[in-house]
PDB file of N, CA and C in Angstrom:
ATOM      1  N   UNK A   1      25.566 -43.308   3.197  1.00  0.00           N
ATOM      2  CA  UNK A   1      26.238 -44.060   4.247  1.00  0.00           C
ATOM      3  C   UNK A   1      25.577 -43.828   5.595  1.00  0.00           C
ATOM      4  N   UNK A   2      24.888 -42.610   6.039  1.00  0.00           N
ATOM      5  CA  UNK A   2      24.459 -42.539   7.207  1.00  0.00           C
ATOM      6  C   UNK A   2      23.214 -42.962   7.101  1.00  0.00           C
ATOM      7  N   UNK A   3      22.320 -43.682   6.665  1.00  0.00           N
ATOM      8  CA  UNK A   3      21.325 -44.629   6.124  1.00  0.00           C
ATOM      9  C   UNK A   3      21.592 -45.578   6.828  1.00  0.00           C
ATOM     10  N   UNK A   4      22.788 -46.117   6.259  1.00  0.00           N
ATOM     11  CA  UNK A   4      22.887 -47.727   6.699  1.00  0.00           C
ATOM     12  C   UNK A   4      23.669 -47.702   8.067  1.00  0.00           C
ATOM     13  N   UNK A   5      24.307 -47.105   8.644  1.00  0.00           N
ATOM     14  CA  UNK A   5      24.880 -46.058  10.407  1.00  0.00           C
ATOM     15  C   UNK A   5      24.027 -46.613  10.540  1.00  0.00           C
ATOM     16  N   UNK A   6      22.511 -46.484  10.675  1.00  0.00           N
ATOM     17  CA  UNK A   6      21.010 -46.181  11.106  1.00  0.00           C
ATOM     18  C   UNK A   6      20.380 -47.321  11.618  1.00  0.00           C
ATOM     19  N   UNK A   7      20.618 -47.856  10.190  1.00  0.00           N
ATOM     20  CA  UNK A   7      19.728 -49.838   9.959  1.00  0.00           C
ATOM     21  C   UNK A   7      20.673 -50.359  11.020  1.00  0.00           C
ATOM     22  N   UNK A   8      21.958 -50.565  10.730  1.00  0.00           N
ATOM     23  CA  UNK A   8      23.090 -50.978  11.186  1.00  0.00           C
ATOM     24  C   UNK A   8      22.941 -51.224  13.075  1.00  0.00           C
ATOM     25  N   UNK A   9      22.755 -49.572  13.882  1.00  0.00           N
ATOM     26  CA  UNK A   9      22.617 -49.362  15.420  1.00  0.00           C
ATOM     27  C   UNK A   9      21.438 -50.024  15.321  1.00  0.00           C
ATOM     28  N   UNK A  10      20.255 -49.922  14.433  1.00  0.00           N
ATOM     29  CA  UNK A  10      18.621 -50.522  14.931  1.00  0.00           C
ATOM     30  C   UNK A  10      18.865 -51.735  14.934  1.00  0.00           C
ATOM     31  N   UNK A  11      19.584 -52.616  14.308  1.00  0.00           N
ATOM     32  CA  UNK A  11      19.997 -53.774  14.330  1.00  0.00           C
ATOM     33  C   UNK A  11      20.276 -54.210  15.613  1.00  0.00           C
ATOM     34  N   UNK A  12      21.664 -53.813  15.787  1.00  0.00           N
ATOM     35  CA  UNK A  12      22.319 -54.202  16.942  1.00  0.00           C
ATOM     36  C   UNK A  12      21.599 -53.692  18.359  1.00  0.00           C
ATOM     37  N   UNK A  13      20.549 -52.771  17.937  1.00  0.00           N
ATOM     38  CA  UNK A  13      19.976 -52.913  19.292  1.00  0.00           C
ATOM     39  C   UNK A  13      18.752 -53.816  19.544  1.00  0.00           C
ATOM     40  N   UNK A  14      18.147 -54.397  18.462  1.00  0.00           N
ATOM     41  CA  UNK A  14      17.331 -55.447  18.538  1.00  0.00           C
ATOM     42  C   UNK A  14      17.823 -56.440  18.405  1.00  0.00           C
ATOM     43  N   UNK A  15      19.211 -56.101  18.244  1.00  0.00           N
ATOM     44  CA  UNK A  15      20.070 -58.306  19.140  1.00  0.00           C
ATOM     45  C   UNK A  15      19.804 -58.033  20.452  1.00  0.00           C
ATOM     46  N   UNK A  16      20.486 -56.972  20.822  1.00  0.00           N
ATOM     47  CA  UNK A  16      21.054 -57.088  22.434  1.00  0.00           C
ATOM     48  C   UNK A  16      19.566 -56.601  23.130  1.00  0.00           C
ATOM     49  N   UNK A  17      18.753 -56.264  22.836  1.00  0.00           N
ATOM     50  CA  UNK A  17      16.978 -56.793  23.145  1.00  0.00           C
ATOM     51  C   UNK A  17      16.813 -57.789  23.106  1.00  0.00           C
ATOM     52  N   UNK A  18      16.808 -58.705  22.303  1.00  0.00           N
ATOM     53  CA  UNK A  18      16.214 -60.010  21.958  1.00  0.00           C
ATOM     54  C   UNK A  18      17.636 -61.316  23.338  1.00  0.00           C
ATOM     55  N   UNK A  19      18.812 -60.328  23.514  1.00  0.00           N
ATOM     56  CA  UNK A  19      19.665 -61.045  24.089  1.00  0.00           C
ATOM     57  C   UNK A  19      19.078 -60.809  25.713  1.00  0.00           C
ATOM     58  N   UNK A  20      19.126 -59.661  25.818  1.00  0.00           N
ATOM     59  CA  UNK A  20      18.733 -59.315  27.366  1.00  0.00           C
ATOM     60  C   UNK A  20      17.204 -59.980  27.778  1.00  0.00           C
ATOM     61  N   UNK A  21      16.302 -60.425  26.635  1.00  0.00           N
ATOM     62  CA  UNK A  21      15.059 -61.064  26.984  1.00  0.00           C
ATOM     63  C   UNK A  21      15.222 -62.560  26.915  1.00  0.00           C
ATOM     64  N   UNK A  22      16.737 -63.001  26.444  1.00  0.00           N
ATOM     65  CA  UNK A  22      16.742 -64.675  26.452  1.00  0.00           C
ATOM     66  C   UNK A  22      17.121 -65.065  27.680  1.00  0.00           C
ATOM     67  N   UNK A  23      17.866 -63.630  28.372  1.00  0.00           N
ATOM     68  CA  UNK A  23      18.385 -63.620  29.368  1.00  0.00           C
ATOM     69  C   UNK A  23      17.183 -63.881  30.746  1.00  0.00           C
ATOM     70  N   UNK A  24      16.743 -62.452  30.380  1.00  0.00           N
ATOM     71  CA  UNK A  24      15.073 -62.742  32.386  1.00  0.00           C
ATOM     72  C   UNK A  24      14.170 -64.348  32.206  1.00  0.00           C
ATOM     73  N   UNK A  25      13.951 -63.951  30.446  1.00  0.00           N
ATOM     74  CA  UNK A  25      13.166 -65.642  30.570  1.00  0.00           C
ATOM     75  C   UNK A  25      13.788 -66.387  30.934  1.00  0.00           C
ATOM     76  N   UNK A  26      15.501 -67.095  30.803  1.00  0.00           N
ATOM     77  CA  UNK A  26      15.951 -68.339  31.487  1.00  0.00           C
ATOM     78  C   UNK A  26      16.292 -67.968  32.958  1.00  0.00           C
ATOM     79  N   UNK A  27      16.915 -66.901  33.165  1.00  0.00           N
ATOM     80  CA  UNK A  27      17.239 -66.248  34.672  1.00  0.00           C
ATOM     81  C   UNK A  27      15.846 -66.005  35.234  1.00  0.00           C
ATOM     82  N   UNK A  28      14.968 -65.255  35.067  1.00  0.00           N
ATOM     83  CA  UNK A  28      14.121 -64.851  35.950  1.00  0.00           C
ATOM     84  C   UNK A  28      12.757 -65.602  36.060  1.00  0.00           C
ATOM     85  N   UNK A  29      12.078 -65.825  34.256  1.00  0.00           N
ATOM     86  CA  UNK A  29      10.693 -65.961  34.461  1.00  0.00           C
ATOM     87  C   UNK A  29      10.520 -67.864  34.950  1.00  0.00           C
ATOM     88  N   UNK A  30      12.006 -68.969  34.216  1.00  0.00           N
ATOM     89  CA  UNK A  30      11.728 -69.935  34.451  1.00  0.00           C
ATOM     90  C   UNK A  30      11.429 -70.717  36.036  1.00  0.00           C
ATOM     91  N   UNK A  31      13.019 -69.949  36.595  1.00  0.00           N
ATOM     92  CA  UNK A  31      12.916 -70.233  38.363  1.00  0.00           C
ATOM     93  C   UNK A  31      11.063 -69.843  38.594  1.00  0.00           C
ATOM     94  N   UNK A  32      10.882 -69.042  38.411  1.00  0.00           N
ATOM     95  CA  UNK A  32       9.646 -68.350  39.232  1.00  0.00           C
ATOM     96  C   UNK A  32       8.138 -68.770  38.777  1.00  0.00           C
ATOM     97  N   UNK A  33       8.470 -69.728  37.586  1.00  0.00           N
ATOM     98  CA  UNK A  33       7.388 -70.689  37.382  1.00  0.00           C
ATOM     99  C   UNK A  33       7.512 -71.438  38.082  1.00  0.00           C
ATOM    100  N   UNK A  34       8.960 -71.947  37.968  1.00  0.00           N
ATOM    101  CA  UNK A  34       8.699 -73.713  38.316  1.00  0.00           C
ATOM    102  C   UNK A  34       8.607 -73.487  40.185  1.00  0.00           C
ATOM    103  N   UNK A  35       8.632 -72.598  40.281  1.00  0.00           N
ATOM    104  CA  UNK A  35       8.203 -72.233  41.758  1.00  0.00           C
ATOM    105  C   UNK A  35       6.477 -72.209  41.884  1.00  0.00           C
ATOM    106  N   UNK A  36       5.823 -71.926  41.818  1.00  0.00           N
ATOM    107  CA  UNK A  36       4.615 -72.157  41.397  1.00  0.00           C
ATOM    108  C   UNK A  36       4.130 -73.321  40.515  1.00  0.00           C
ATOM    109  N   UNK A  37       5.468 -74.409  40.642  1.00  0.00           N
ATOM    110  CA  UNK A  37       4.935 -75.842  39.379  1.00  0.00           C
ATOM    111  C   UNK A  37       4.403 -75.634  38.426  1.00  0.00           C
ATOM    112  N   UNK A  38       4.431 -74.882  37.789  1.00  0.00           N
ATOM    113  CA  UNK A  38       4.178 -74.563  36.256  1.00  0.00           C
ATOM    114  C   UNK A  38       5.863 -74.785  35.324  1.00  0.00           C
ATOM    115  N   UNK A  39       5.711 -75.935  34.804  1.00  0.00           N
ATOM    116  CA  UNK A  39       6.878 -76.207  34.220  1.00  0.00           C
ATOM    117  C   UNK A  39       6.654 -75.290  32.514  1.00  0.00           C
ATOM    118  N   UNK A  40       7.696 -74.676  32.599  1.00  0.00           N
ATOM    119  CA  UNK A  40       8.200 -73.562  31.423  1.00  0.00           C
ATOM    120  C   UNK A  40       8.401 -74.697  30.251  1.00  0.00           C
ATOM    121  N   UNK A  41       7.861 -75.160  29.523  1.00  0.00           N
ATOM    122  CA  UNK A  41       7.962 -75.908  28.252  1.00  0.00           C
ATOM    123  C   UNK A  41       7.148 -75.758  27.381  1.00  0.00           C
ATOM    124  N   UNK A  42       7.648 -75.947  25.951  1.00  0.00           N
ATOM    125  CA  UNK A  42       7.444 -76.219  24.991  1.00  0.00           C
ATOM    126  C   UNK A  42       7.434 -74.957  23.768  1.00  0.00           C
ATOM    127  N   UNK A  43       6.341 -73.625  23.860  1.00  0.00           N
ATOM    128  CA  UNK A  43       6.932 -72.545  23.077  1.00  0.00           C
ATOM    129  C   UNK A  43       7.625 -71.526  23.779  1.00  0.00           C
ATOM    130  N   UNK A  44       8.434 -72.057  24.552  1.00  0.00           N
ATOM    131  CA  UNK A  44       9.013 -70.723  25.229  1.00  0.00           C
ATOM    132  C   UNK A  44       9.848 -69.989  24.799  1.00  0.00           C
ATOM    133  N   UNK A  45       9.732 -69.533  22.979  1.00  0.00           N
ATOM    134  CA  UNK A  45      10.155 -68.816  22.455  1.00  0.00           C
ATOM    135  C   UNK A  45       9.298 -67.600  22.147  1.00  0.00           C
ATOM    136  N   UNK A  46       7.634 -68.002  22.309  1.00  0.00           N
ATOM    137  CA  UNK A  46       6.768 -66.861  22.406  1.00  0.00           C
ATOM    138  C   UNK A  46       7.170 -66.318  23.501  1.00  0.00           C
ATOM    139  N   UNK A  47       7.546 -66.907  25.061  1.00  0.00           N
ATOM    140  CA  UNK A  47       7.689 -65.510  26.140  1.00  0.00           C
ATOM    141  C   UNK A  47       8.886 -65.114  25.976  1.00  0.00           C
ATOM    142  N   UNK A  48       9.948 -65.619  25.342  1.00  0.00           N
ATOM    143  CA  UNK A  48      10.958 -64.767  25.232  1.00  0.00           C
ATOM    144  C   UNK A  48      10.494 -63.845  23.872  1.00  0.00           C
ATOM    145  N   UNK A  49      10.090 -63.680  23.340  1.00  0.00           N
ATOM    146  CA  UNK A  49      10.085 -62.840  22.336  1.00  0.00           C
ATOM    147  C   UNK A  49       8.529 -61.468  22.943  1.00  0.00           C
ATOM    148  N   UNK A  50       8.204 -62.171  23.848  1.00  0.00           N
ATOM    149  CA  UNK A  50       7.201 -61.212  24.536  1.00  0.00           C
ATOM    150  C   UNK A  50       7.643 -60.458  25.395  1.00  0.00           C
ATOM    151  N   UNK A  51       8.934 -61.031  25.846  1.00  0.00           N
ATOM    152  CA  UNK A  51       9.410 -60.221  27.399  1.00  0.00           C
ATOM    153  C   UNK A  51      10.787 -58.898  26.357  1.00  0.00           C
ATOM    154  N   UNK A  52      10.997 -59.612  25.372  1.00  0.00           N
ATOM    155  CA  UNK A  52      11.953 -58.798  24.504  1.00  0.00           C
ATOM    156  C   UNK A  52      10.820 -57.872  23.654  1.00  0.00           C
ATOM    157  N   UNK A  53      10.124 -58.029  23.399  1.00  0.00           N
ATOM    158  CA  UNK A  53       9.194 -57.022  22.849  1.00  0.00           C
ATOM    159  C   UNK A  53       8.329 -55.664  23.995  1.00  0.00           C
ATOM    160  N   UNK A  54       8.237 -56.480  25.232  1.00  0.00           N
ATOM    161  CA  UNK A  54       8.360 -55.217  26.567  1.00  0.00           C
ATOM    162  C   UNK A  54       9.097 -54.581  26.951  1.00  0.00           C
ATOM    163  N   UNK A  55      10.298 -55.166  26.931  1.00  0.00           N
ATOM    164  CA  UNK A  55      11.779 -54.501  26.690  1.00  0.00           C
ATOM    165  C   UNK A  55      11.952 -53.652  25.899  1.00  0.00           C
ATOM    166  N   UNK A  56      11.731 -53.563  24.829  1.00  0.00           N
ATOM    167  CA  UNK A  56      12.093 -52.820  23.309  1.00  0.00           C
ATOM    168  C   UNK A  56      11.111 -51.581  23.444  1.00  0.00           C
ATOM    169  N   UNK A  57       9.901 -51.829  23.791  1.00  0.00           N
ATOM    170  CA  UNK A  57       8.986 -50.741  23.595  1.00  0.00           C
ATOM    171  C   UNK A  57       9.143 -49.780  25.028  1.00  0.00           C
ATOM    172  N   UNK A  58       9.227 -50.733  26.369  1.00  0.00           N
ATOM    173  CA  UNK A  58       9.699 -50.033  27.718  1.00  0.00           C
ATOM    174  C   UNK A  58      10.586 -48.870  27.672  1.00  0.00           C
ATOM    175  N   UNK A  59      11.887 -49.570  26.734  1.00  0.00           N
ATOM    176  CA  UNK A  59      12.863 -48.127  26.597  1.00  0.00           C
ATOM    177  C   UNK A  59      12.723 -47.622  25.584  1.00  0.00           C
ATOM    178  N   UNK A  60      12.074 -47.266  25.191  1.00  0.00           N
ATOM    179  CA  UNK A  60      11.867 -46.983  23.972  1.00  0.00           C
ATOM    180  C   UNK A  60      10.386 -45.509  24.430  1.00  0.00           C
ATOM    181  N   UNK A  61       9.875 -46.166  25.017  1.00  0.00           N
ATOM    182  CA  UNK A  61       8.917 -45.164  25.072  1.00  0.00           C
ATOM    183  C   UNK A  61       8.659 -44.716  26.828  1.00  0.00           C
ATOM    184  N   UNK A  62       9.338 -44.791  27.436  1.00  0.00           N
ATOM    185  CA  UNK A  62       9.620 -44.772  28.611  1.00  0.00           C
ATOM    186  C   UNK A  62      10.049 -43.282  28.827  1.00  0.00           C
TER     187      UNK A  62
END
């Protein structure tokens, strides 16, 4: 049972990673393109999954 405790927290902390990075990409990184006219379209599931993968490793090894 304390196995799956384990999987279970690693889980839920790579939602609320993947949540807090859906979060800066629409809050932070889109404003601050389209400020610079660079319109944020089309895979902008690679920078969210890039800014959640800096996230993850930031606290993580921080």
């Amino acid at each position: 049972m304390n196995g799956w405790l384990k999987v279970f927290i690693r889980f839920i902390e790579c939602v609320i990673i993947l949540a807090i990075g859906l979060w800066v990409t629409n809050s932070i990184l889109t404003p601050m393109f389209e400020q610079y006219g660079i319109m944020l379209l089309g895979n902008v599931w690679v920078n969210w999954f890039g800014v959640s993968y800096l996230l993850l490793f930031g606290i993580l090894y921080y």
